[in-house]
N, C-alpha and C. Protein backbone atom coordinates (compact mmCIF):
# COMPACT_ATOMS: atom_id res chain seq x y z
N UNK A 1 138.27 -105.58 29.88
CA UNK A 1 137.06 -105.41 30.66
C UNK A 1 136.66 -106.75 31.24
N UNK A 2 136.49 -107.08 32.21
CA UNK A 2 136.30 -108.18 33.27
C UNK A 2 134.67 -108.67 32.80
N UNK A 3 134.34 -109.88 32.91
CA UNK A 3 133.18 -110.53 32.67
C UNK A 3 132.40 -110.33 33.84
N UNK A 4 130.80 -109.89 33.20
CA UNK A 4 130.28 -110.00 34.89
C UNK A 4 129.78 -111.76 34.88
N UNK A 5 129.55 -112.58 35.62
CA UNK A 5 128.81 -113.64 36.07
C UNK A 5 127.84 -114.17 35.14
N UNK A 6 126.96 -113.06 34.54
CA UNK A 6 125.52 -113.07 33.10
C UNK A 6 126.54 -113.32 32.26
N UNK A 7 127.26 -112.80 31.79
CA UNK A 7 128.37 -113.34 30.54
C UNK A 7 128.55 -114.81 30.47
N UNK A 8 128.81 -115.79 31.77
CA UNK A 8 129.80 -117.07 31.66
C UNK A 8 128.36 -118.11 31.41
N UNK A 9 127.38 -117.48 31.43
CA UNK A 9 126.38 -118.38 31.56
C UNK A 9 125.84 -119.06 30.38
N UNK A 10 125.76 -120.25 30.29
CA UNK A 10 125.79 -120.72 29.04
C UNK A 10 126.30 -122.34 28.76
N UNK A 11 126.07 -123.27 28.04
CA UNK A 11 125.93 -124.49 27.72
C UNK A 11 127.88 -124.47 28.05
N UNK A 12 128.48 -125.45 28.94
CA UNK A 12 129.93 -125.72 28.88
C UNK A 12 129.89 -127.20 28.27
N UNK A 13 130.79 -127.18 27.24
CA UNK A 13 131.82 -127.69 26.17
C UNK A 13 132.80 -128.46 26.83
N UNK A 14 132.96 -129.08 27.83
CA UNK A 14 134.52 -129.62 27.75
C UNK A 14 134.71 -130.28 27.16
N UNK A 15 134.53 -130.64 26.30
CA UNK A 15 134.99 -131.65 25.08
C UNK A 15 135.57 -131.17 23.86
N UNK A 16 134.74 -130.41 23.46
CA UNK A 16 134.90 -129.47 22.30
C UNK A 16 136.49 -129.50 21.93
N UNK A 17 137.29 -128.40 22.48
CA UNK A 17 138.53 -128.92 22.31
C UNK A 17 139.09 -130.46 21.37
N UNK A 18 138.95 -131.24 22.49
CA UNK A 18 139.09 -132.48 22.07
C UNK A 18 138.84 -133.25 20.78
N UNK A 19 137.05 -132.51 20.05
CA UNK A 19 136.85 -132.89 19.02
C UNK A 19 137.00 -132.25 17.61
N UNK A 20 137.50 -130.96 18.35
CA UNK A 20 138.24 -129.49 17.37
C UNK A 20 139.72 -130.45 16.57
N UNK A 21 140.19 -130.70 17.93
CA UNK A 21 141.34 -131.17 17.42
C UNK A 21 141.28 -132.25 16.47
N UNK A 22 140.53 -133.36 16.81
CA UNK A 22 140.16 -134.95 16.09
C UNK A 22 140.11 -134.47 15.11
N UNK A 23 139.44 -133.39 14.63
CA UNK A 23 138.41 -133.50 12.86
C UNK A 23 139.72 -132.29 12.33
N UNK A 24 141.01 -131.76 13.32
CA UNK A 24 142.20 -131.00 12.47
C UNK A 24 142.18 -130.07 12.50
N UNK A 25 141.24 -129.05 13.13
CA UNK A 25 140.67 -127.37 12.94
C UNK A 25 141.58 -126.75 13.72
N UNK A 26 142.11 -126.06 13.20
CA UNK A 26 142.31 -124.56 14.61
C UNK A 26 140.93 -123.80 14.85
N UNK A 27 141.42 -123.11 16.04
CA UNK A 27 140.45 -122.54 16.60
C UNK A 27 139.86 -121.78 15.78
N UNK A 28 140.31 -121.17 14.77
CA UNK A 28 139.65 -119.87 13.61
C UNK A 28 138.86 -120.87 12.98
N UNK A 29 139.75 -121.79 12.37
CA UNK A 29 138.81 -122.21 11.08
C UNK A 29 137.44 -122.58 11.88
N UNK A 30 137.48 -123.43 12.93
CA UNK A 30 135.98 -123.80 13.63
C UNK A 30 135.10 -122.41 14.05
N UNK A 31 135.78 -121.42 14.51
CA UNK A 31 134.99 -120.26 14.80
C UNK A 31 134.22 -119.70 13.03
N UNK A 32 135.17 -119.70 11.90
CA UNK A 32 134.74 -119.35 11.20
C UNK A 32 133.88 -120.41 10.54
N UNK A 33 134.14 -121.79 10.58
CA UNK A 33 132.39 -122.53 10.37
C UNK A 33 131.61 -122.37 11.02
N UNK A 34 131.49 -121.78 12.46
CA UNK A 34 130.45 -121.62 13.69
C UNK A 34 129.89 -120.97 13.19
N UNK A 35 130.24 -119.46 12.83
CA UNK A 35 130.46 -118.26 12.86
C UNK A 35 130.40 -117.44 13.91
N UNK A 36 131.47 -117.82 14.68
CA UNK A 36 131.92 -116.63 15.80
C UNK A 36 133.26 -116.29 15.94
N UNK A 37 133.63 -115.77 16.56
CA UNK A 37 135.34 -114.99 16.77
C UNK A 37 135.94 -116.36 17.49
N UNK A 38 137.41 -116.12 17.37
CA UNK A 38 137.89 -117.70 17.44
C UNK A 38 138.06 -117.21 18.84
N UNK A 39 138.47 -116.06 19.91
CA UNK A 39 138.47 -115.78 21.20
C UNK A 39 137.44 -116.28 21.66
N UNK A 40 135.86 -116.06 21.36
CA UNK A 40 135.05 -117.15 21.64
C UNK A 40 135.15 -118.61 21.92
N UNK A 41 135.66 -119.14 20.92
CA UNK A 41 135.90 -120.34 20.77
C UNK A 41 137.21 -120.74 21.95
N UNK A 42 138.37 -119.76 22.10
CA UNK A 42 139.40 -119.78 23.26
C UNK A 42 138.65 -119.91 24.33
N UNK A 43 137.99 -119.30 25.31
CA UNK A 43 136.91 -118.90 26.17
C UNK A 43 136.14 -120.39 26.43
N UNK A 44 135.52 -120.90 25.23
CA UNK A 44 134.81 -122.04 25.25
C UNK A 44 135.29 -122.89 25.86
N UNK A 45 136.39 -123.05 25.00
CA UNK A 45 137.32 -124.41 25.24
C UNK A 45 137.88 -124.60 26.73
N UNK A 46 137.81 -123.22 27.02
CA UNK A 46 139.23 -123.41 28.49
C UNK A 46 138.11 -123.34 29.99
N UNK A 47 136.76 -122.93 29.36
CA UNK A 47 135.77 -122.83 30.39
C UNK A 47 135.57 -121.88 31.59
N UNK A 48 136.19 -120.21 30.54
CA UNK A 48 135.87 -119.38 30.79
C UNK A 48 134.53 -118.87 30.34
N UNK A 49 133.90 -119.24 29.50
CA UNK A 49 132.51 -119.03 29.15
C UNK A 49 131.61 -120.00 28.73
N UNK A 50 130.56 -119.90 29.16
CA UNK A 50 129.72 -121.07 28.23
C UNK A 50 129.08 -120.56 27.19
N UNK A 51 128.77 -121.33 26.44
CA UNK A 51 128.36 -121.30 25.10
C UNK A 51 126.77 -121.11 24.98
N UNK A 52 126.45 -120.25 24.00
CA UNK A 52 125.06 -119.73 23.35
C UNK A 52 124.76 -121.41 23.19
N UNK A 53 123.66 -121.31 23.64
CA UNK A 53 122.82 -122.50 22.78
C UNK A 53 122.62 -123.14 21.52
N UNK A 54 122.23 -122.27 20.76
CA UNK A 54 122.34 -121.69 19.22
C UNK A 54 123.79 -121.90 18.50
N UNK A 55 124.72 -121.57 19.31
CA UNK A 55 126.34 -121.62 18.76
C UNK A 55 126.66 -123.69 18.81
N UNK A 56 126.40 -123.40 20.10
CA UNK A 56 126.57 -125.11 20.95
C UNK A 56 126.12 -126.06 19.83
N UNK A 57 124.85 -125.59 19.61
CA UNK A 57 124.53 -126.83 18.34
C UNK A 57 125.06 -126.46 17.06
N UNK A 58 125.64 -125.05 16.98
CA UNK A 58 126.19 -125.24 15.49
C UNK A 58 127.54 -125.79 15.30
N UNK A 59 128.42 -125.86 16.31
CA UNK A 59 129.62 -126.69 16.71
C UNK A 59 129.77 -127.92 16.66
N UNK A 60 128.14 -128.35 17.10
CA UNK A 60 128.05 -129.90 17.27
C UNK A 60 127.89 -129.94 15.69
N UNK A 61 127.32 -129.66 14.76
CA UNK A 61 126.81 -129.65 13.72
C UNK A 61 128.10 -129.83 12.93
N UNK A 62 129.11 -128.53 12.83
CA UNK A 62 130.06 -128.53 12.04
C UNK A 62 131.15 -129.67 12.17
N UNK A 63 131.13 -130.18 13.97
CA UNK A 63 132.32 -131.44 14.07
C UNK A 63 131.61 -132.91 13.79
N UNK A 64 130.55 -132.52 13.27
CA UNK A 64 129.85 -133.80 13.27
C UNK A 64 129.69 -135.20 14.42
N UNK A 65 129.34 -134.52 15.60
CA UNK A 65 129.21 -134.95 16.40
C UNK A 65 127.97 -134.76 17.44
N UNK A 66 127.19 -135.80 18.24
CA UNK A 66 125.60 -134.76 19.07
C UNK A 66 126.37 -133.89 19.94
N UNK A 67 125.09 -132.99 20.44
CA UNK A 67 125.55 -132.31 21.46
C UNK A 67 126.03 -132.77 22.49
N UNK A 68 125.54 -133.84 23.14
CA UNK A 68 125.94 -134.08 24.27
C UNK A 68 126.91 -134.60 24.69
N UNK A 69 127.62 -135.24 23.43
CA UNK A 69 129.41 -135.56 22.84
C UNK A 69 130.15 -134.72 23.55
N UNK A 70 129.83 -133.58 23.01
CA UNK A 70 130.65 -132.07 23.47
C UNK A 70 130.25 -131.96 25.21
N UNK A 71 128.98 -131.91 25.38
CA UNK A 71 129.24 -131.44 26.74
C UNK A 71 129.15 -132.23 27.97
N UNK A 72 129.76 -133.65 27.55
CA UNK A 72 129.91 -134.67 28.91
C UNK A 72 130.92 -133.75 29.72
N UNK A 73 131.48 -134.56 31.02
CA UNK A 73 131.97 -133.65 31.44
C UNK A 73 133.38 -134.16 31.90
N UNK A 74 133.69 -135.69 31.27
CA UNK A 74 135.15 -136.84 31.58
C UNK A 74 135.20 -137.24 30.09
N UNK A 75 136.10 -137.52 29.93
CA UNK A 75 136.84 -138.47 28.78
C UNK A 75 136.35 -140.15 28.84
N UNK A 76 136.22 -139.90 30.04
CA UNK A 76 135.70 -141.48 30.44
C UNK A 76 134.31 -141.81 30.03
N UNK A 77 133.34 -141.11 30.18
CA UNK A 77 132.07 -140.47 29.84
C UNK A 77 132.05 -140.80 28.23
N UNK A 78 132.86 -140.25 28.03
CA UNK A 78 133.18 -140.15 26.14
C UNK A 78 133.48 -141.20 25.91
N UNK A 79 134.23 -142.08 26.33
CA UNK A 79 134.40 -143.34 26.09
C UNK A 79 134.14 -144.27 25.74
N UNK A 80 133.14 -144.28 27.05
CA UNK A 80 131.91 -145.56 27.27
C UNK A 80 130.71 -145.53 26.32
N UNK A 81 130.81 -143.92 26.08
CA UNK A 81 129.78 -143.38 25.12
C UNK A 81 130.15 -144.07 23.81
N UNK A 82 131.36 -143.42 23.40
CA UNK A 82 131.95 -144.26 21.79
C UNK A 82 132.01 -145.62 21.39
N UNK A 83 132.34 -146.22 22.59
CA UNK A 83 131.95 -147.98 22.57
C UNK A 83 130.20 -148.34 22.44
N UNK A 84 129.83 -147.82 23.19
CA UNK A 84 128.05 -148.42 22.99
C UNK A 84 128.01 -148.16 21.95
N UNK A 85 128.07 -147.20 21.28
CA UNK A 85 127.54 -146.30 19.99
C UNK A 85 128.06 -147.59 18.75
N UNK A 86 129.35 -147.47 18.88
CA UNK A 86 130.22 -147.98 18.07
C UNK A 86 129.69 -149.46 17.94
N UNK A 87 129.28 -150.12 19.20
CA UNK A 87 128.42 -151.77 18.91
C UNK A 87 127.55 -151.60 19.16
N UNK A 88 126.43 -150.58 18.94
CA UNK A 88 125.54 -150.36 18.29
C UNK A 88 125.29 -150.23 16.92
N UNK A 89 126.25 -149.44 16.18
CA UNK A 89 126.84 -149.09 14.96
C UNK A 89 126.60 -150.48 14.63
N UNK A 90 127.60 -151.20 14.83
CA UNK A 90 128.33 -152.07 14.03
C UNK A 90 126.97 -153.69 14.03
N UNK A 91 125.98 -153.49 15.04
CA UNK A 91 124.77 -154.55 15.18
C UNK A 91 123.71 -154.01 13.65
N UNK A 92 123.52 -152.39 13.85
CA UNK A 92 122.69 -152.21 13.02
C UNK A 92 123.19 -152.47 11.33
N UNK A 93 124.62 -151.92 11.20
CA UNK A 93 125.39 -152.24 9.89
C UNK A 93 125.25 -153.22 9.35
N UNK A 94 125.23 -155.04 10.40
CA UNK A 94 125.20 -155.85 9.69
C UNK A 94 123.73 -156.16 9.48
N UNK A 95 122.78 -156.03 9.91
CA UNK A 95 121.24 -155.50 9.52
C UNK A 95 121.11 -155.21 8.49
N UNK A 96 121.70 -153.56 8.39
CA UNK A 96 121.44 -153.20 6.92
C UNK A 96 122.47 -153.82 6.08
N UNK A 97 123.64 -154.34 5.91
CA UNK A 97 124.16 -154.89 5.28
C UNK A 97 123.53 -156.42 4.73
N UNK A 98 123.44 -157.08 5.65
CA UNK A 98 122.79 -158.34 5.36
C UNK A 98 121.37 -158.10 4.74
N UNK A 99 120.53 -157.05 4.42
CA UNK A 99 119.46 -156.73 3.99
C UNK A 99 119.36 -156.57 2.24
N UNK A 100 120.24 -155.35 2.33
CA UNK A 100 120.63 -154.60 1.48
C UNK A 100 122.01 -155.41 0.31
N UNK A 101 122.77 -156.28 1.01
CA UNK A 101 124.07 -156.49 0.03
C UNK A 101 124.56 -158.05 -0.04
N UNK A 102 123.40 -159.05 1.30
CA UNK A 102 123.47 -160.54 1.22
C UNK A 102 124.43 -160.66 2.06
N UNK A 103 125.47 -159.75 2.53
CA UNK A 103 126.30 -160.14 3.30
C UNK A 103 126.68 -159.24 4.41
N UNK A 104 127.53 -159.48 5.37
CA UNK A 104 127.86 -158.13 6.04
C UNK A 104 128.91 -158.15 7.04
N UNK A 105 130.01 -158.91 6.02
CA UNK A 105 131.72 -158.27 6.47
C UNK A 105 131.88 -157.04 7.14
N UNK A 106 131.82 -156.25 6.54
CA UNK A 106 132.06 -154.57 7.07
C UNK A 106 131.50 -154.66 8.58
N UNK A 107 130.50 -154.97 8.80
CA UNK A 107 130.53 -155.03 10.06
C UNK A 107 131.57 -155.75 11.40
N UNK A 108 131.63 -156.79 10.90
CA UNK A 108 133.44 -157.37 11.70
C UNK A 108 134.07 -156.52 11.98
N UNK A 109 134.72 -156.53 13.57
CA UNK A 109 136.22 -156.25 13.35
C UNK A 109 137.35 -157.03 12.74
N UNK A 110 138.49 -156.54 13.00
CA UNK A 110 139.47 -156.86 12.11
C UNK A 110 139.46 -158.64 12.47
N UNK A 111 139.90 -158.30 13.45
CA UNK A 111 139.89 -159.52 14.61
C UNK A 111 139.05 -160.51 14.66
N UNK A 112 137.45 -160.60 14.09
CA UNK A 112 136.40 -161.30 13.77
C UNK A 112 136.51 -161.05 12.38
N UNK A 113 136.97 -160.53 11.75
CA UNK A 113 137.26 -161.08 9.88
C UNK A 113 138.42 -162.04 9.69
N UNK A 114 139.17 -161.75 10.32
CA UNK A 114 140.77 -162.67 10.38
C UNK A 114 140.47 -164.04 10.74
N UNK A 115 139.51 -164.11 11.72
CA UNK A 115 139.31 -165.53 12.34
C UNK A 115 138.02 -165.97 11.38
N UNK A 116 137.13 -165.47 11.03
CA UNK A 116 135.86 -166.06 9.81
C UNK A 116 137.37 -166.44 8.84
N UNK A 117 137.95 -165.80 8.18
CA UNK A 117 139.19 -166.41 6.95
C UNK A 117 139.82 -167.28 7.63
N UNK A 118 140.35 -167.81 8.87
CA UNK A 118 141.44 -169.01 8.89
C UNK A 118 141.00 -170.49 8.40
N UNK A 119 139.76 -170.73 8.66
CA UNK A 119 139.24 -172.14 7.57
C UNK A 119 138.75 -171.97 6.55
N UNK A 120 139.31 -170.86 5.76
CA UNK A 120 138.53 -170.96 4.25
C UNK A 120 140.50 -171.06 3.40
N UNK A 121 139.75 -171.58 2.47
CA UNK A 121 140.55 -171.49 1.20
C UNK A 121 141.23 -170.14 0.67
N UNK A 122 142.02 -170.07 0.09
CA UNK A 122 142.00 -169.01 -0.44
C UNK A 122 141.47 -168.41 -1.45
N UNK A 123 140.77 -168.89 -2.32
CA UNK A 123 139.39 -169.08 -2.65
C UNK A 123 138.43 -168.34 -1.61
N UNK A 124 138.09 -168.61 -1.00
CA UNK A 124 137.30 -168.30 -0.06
C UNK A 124 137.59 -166.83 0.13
N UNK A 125 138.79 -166.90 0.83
CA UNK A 125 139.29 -165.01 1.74
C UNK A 125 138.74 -164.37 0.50
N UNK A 126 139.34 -164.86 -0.82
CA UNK A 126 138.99 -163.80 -2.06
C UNK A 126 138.21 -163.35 -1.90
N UNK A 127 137.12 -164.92 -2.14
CA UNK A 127 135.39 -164.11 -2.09
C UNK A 127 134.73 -163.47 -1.03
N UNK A 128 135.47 -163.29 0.11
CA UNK A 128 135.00 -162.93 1.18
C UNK A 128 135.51 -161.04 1.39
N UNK A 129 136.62 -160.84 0.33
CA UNK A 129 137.12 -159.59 0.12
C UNK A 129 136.34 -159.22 -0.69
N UNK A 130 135.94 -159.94 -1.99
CA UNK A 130 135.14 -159.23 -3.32
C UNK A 130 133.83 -159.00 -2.68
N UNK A 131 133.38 -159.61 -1.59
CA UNK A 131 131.86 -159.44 -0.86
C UNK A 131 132.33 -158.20 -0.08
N UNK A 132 132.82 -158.20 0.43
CA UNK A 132 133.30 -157.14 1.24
C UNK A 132 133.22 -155.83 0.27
N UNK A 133 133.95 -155.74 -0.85
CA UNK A 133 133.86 -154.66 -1.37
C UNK A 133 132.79 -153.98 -1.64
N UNK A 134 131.56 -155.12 -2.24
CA UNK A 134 130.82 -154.87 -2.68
C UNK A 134 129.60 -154.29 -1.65
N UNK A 135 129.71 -154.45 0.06
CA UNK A 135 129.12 -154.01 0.79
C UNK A 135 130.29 -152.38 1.08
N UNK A 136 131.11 -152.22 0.72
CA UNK A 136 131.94 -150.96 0.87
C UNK A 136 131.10 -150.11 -0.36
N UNK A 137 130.89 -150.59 -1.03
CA UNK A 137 130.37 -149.86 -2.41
C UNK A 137 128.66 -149.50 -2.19
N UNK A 138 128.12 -150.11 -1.60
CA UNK A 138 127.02 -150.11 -0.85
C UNK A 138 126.95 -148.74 -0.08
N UNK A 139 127.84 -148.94 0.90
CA UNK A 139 128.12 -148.35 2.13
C UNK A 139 128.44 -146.49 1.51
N UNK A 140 129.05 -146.28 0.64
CA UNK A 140 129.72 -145.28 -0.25
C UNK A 140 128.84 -144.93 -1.22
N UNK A 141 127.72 -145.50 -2.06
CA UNK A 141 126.65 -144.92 -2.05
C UNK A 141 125.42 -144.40 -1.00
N UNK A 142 125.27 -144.65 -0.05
CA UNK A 142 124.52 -144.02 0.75
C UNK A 142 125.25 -142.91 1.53
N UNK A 143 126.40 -143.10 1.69
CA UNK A 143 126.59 -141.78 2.13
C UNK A 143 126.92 -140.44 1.25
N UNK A 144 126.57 -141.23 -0.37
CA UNK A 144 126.53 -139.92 -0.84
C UNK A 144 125.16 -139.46 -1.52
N UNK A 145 124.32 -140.44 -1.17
CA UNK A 145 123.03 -140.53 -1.92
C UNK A 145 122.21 -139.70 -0.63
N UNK A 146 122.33 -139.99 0.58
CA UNK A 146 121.21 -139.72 1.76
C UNK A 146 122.15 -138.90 2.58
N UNK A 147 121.67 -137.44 2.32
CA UNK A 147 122.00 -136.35 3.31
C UNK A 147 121.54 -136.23 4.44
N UNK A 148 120.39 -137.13 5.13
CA UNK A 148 119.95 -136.94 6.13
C UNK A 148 120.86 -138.53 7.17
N UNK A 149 121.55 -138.56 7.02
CA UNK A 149 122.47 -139.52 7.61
C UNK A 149 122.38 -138.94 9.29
N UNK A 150 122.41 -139.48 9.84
CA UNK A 150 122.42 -138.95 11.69
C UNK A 150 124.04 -139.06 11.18
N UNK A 151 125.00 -137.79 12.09
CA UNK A 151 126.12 -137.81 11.76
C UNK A 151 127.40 -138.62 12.37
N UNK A 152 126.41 -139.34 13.55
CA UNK A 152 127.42 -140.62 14.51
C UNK A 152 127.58 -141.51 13.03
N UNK A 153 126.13 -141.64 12.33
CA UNK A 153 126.21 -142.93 11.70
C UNK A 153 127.23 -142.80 10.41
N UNK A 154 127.36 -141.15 9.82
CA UNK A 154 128.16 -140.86 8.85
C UNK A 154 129.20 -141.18 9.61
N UNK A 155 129.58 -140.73 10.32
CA UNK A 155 131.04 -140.98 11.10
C UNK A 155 131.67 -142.15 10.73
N UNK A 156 130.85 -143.03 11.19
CA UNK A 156 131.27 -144.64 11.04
C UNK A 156 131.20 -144.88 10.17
N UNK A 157 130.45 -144.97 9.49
CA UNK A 157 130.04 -145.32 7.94
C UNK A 157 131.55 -144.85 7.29
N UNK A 158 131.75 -143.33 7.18
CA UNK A 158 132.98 -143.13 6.87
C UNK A 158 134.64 -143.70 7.40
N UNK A 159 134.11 -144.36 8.75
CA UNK A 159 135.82 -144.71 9.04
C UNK A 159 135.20 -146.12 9.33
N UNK A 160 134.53 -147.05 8.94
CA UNK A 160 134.77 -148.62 8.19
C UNK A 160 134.98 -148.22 6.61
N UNK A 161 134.80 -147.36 5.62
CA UNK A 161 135.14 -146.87 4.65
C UNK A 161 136.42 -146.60 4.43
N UNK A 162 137.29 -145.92 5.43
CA UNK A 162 138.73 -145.80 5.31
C UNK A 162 139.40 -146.83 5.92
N UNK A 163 138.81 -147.60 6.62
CA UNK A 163 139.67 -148.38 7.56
C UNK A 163 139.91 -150.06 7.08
N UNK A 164 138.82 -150.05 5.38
CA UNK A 164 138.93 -151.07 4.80
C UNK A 164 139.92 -151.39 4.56
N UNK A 165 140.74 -150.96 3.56
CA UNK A 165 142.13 -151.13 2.55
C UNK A 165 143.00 -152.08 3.61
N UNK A 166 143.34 -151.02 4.47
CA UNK A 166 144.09 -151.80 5.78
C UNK A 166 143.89 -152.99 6.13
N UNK A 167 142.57 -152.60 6.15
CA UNK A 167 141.92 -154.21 6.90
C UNK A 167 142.11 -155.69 5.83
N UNK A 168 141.68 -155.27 4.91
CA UNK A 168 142.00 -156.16 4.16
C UNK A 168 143.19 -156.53 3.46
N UNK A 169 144.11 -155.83 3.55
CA UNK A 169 145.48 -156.07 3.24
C UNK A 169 146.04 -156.76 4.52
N UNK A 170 145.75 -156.80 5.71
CA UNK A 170 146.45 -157.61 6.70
C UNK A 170 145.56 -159.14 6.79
N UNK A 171 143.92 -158.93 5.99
CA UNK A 171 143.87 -160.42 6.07
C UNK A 171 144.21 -160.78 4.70
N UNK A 172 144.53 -160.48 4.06
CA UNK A 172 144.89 -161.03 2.96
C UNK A 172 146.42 -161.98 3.08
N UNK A 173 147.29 -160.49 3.83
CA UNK A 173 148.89 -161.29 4.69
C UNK A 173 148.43 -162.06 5.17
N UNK A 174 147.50 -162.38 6.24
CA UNK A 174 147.46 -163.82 7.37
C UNK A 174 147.31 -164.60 6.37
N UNK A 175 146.34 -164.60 5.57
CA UNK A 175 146.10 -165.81 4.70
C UNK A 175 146.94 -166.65 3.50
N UNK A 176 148.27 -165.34 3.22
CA UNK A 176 148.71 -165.94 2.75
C UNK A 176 150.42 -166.14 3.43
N UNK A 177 150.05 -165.92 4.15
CA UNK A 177 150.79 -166.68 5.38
C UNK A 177 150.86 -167.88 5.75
N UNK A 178 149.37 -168.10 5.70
CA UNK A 178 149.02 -170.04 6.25
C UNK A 178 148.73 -170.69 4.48
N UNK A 179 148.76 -170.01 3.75
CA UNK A 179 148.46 -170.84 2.38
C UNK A 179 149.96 -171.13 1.91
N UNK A 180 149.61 -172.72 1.94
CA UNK A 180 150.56 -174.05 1.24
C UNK A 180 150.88 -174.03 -0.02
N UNK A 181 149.63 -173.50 -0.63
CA UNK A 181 150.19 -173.66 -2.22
C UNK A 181 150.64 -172.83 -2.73
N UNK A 182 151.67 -172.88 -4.05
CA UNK A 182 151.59 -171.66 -4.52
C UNK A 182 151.08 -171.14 -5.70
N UNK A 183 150.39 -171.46 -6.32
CA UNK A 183 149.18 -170.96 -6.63
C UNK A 183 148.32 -170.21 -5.71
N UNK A 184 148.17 -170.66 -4.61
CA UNK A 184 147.28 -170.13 -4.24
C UNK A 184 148.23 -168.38 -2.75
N UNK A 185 149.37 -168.74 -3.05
CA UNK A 185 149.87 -167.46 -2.09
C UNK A 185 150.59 -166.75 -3.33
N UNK A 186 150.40 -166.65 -4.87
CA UNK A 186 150.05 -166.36 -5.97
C UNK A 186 149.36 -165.34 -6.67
N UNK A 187 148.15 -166.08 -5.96
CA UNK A 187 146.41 -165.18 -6.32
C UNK A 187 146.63 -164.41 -5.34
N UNK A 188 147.21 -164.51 -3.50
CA UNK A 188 146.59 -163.84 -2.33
C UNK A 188 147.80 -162.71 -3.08
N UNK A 189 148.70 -162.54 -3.35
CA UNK A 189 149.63 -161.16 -3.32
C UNK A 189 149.36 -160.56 -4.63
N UNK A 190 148.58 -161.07 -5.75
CA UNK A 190 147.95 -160.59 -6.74
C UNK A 190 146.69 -159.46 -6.44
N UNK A 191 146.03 -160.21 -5.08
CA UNK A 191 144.95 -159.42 -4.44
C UNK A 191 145.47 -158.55 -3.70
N UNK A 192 146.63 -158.44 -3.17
CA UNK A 192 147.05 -157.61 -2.08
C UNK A 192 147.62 -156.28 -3.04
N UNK A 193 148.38 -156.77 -4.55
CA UNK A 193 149.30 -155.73 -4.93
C UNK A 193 147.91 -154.70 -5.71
N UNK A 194 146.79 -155.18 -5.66
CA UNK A 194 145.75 -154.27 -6.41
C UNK A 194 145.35 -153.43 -5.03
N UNK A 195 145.33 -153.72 -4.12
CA UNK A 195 144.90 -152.93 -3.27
C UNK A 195 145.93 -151.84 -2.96
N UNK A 196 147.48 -152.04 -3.23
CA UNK A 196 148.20 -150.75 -2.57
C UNK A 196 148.47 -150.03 -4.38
C-alpha cells in the first residue's frame, strides 16, 4: 500500500544510520530499544519517512546522543559539531579535574601528554601516570555515581576512560625510549608490563 504525503511527515534523521552503526546495533535491536518495528527504523534511515517526534527523541536517547546530532543534515555539520563539543569537553574536564583531583592529565591529548613528559624524569612520567590514574578513577566514579550525566558528556567521559591504557602505554614507550639509564628504562617497562 503506497504512502500518502501525511505519512512521510515527520522529524528526518539523516544521521541516525550513521550513529546506529557507531554504538553496533542492527536495525531490530535499535527498533526494539525505541520500541518500534525495525521497517520503521528502514524507512527512517533511507528517508522514506520521517520520524514521530516522540520516537526521534527516544532514538536520540537510546544512542546516546542530542537530537540534533541525528538530524543535521551533512557529515560535515557533524563534524564541526564533534570538534567544538569535544574542546569544549576537554576545557571543562580540566576544570573539573583540576578542582576535584589537583590535577588534570585526562584532559590532554595524546600529543599534549607526550610533550608535558619529554623534560621530566622518569620519575616524573611515573608520577604523571599515577596522577593520571587517579583522575581516571575520579572520572569512573562519577559516571557511575551521577545518572543525570548530559549524555555528550558520558560519551566522553567514557572514551578518555577507554582511550587511557593506550595512551599511556605509548607515553610510557616514548619515555623510555629517550631514558639513558637503566634503572630508569627498568621502572618505565615495569610500568608498561602492569598496564597490558
Amino acid at each position: 500500500m503506497p504512502q500518502t504525503p501525511q505519512s512521510r511527515v515527520g522529524v528526518k534523521l539523516p544521521n541516525l544510520k550513521h550513529w546506529r552503526v557507531r554504538r553496533g546495533l542492527s536495525q531490530t535491536e535499535l527498533a526494539q530499544m525505541a520500541g518500534v518495528a525495525q521497517p520503521y527504523i528502514a524507512r527512517v534511515e533511507t528517508g522514506q519517512q520521517g520520524c514521530n517526534p516522540s520516537v526521534a527523541h527516544k532514538l536520540a536517547e537510546v544512542l546516546h546522543v542530542d537530537l540534533h546530532v541525528l538530524t543535521m543534515g551533512s557529515e560535515g555539520a557533524t563534524a564541526v559539531s564533534r570538534i567544538a563539543s569535544r574542546y569544549l569537553h576537554r576545557a571543562y574536564l580540566k576544570y573539573i579535574l583540576t578542582k576535584e583531583a589537583g590535577t588534570s592529565y585526562s584532559a590532554l591529548s595524546e600529543v599534549q601528554l607526550k610533550r608535558h613528559c619529554e623534560g621530566l624524569s622518569w620519575e616524573g612520567v611515573l608520577e604523571v601516570i599515577s596522577f593520571n590514574k587517579r583522575e581516571l578513577a575520579f572520572l569512573q566514579g562519577e559516571l557511575e555515581e551521577r545518572r543525570d550525566l548530559p549524555s555528550q558528556v558520558r560519551l566522553f567521559f567514557e572514551e578518555v576512560l577507554r582511550e587511557a591504557p593506550d595512551k599511556h602505554i605509548r607515553v610510557l614507550g616514548a619515555a623510555r625510549g629517550r631514558e639513558p639509564s637503566r634503572k630508569g628504562k627498568e621502572e618505565l617497562v615495569r610500568a608498561l608490563r602492569e598496564l597490558l
